[in-house]
C-alpha atoms as a PDB file:
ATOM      1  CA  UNK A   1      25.154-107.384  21.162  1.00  0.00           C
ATOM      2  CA  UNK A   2      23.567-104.290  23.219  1.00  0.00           C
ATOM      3  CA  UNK A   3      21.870-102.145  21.084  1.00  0.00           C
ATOM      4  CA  UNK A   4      23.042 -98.319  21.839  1.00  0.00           C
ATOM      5  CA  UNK A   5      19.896 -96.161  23.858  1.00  0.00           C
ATOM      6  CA  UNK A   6      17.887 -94.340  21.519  1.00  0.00           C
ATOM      7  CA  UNK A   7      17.947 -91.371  23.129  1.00  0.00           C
ATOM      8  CA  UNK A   8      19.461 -89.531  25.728  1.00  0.00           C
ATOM      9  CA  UNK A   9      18.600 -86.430  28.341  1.00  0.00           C
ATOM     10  CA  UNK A  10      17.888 -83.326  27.539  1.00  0.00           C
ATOM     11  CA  UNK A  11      16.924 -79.639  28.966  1.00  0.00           C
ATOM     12  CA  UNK A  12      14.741 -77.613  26.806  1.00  0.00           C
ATOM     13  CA  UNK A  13      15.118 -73.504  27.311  1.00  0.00           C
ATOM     14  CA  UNK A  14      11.652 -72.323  26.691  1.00  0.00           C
ATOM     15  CA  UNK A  15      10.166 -69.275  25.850  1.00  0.00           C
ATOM     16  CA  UNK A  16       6.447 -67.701  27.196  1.00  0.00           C
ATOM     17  CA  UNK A  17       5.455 -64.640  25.814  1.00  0.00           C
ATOM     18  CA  UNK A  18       2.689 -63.040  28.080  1.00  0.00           C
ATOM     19  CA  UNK A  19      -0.124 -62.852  25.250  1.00  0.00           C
ATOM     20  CA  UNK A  20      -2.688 -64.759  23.724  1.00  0.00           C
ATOM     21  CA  UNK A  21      -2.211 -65.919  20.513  1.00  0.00           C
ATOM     22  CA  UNK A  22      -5.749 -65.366  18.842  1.00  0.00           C
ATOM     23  CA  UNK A  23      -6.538 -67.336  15.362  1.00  0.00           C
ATOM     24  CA  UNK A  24      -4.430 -70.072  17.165  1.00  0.00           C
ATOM     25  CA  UNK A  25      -5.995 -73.506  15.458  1.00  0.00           C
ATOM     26  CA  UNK A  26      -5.402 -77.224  17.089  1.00  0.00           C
ATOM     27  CA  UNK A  27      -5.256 -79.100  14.448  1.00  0.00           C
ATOM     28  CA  UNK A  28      -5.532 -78.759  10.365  1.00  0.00           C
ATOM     29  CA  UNK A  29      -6.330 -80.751   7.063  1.00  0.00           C
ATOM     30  CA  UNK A  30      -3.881 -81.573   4.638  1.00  0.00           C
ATOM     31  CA  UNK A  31      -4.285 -84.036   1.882  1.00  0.00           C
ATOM     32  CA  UNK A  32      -7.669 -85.356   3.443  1.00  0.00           C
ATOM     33  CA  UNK A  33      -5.305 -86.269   6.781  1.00  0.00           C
ATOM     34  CA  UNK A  34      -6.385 -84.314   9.713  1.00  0.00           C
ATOM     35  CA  UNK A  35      -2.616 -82.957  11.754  1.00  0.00           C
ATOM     36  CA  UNK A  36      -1.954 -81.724  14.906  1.00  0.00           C
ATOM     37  CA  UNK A  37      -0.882 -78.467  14.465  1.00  0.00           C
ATOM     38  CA  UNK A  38       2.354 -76.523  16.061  1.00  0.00           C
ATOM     39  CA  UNK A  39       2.012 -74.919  19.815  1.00  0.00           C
ATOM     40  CA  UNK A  40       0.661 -72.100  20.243  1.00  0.00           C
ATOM     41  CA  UNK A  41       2.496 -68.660  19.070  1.00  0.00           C
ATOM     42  CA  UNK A  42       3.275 -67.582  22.363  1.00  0.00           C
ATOM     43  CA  UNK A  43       5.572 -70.474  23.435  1.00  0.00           C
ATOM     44  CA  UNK A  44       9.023 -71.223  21.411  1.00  0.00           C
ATOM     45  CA  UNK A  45      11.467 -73.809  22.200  1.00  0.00           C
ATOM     46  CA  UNK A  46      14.718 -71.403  21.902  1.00  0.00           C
ATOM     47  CA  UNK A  47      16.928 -74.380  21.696  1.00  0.00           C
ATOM     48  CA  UNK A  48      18.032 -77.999  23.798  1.00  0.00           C
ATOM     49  CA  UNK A  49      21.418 -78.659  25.739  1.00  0.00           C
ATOM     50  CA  UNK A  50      23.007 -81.797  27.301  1.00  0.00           C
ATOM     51  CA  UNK A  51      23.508 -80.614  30.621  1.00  0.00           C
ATOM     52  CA  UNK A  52      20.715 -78.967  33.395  1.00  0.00           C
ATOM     53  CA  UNK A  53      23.473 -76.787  34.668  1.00  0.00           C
ATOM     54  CA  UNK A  54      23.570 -75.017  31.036  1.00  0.00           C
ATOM     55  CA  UNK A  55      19.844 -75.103  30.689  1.00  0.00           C
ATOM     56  CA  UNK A  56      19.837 -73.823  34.485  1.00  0.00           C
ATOM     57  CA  UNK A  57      22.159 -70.860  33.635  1.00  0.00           C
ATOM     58  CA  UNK A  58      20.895 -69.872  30.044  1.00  0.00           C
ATOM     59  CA  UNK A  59      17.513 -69.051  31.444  1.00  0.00           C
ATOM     60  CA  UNK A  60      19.112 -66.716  34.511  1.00  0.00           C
ATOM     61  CA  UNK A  61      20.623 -65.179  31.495  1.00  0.00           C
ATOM     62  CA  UNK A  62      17.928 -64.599  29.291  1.00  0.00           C
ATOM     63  CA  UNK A  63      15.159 -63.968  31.946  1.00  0.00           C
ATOM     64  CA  UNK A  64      17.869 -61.318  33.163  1.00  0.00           C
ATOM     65  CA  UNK A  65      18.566 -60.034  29.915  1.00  0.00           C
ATOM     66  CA  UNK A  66      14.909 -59.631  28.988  1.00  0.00           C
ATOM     67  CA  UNK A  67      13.444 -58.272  31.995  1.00  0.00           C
ATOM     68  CA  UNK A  68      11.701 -55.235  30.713  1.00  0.00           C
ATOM     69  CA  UNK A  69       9.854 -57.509  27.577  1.00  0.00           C
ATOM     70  CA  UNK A  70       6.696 -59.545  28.095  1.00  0.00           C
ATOM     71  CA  UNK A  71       8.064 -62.641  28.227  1.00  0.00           C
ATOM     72  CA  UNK A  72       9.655 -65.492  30.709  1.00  0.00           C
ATOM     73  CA  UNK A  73      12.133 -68.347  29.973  1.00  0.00           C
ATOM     74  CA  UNK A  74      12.157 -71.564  31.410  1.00  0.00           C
ATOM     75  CA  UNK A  75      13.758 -75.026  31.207  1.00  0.00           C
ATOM     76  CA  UNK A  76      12.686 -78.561  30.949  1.00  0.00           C
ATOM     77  CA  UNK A  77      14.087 -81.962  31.149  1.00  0.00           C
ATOM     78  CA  UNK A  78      13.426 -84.178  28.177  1.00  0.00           C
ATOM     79  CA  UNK A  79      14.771 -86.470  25.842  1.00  0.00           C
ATOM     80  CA  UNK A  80      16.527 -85.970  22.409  1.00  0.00           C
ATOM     81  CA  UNK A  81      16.468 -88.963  19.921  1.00  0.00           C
ATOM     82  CA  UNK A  82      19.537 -89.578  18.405  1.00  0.00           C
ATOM     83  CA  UNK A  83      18.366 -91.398  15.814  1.00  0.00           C
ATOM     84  CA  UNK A  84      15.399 -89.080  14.736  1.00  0.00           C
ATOM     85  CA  UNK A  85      12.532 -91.072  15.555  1.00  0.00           C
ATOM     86  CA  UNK A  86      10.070 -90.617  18.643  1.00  0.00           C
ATOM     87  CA  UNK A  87       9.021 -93.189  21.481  1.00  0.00           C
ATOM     88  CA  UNK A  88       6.314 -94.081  19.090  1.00  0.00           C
ATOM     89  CA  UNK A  89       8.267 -94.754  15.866  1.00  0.00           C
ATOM     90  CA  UNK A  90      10.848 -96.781  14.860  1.00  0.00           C
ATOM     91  CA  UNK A  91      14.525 -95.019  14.732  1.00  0.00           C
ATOM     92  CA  UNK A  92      14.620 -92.591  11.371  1.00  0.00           C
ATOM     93  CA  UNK A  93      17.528 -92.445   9.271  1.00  0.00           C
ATOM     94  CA  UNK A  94      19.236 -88.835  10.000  1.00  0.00           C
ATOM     95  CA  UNK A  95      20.011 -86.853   7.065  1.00  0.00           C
END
């Protein structure tokens, strides 16, 4: 039986804000576990679609709409794992 792909494409629509983010840490302690910790404050993921086109024409809109602020948006191909796990993990069960 073939097993379904993991994951499939998608296009990240990202946000840059044109300013440092000062204070912003790499990593932090928890627990005695060192983490990696989140991006930095200046770049947000504002969501991920199925289709470049989308991705394509959501950041024309929002780079239009936004002009006058300090920031730029963006898109990216990558993937989305259906079944909530990463490359490096095995598949999560999806609540």
């Amino acid at each position: 039986m073939v097993q379904p792909p993991r994951y499939t494409q998608g296009y990240a629509v990202i946000r840059v804000d044109n300013h440092e983010c000062p204070g912003h840490v790499e990593e932090y302690e928890s627990g005695g576990t060192t983490w990696p910790a989140p991006g930095p404050g200046n770049i947000t993921i504002k969501e991920v679609v199925f289709d470049a086109g989308e991705a394509q024409n959501e950041v024309l809109r929002l780079n239009n709409r936004n002009s006058r602020k300090a920031c730029r948006y963006y898109w990216q191909t990558t993937h989305v794992f259906l079944d909530g796990g990463s490359h490096g993990s095995a598949p999560l069960a999806i609540r």
